[in-house]
Protein backbone atom coordinates (compact mmCIF):
# COMPACT_ATOMS: atom_id res chain seq x y z
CA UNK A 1 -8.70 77.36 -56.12
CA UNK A 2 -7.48 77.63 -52.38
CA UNK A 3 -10.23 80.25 -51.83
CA UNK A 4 -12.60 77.88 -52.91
CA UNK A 5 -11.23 74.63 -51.08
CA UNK A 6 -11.97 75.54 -47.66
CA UNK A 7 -15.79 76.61 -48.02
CA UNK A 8 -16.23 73.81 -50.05
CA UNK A 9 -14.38 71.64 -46.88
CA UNK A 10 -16.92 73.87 -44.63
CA UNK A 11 -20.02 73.22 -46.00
CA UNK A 12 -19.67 69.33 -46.50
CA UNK A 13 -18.47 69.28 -43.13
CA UNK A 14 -21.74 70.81 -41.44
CA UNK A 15 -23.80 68.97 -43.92
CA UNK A 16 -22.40 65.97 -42.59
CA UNK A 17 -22.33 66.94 -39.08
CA UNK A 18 -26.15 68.04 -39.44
CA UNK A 19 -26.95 64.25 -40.93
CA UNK A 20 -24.60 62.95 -37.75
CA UNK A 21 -27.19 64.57 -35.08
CA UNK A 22 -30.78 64.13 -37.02
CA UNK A 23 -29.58 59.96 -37.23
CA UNK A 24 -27.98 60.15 -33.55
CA UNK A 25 -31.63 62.23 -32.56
CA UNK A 26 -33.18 59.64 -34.52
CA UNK A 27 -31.78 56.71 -32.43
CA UNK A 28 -32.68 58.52 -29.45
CA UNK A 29 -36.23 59.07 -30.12
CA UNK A 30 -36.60 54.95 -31.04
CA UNK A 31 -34.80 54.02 -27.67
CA UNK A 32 -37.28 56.29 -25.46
CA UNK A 33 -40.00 54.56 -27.87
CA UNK A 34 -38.66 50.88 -26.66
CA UNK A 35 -38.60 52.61 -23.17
């Protein structure tokens, strides 16, 4: 179970970390809009 606890950990991490930057990108794109 510790075997699969930390790849489980990994993968949720980068899938959050991926959402993080395409919402943070996402932001950025509407502020150069505004601009």
């Amino acid at each position: 179970m510790s075997l699969h606890c930390p790849r489980l950990f990994s993968s949720h991490h980068f899938a959050h970390s991926v959402a993080s930057s395409l919402l943070l990108f996402r932001l950025l794109f509407r502020f150069l809009a505004c601009i």
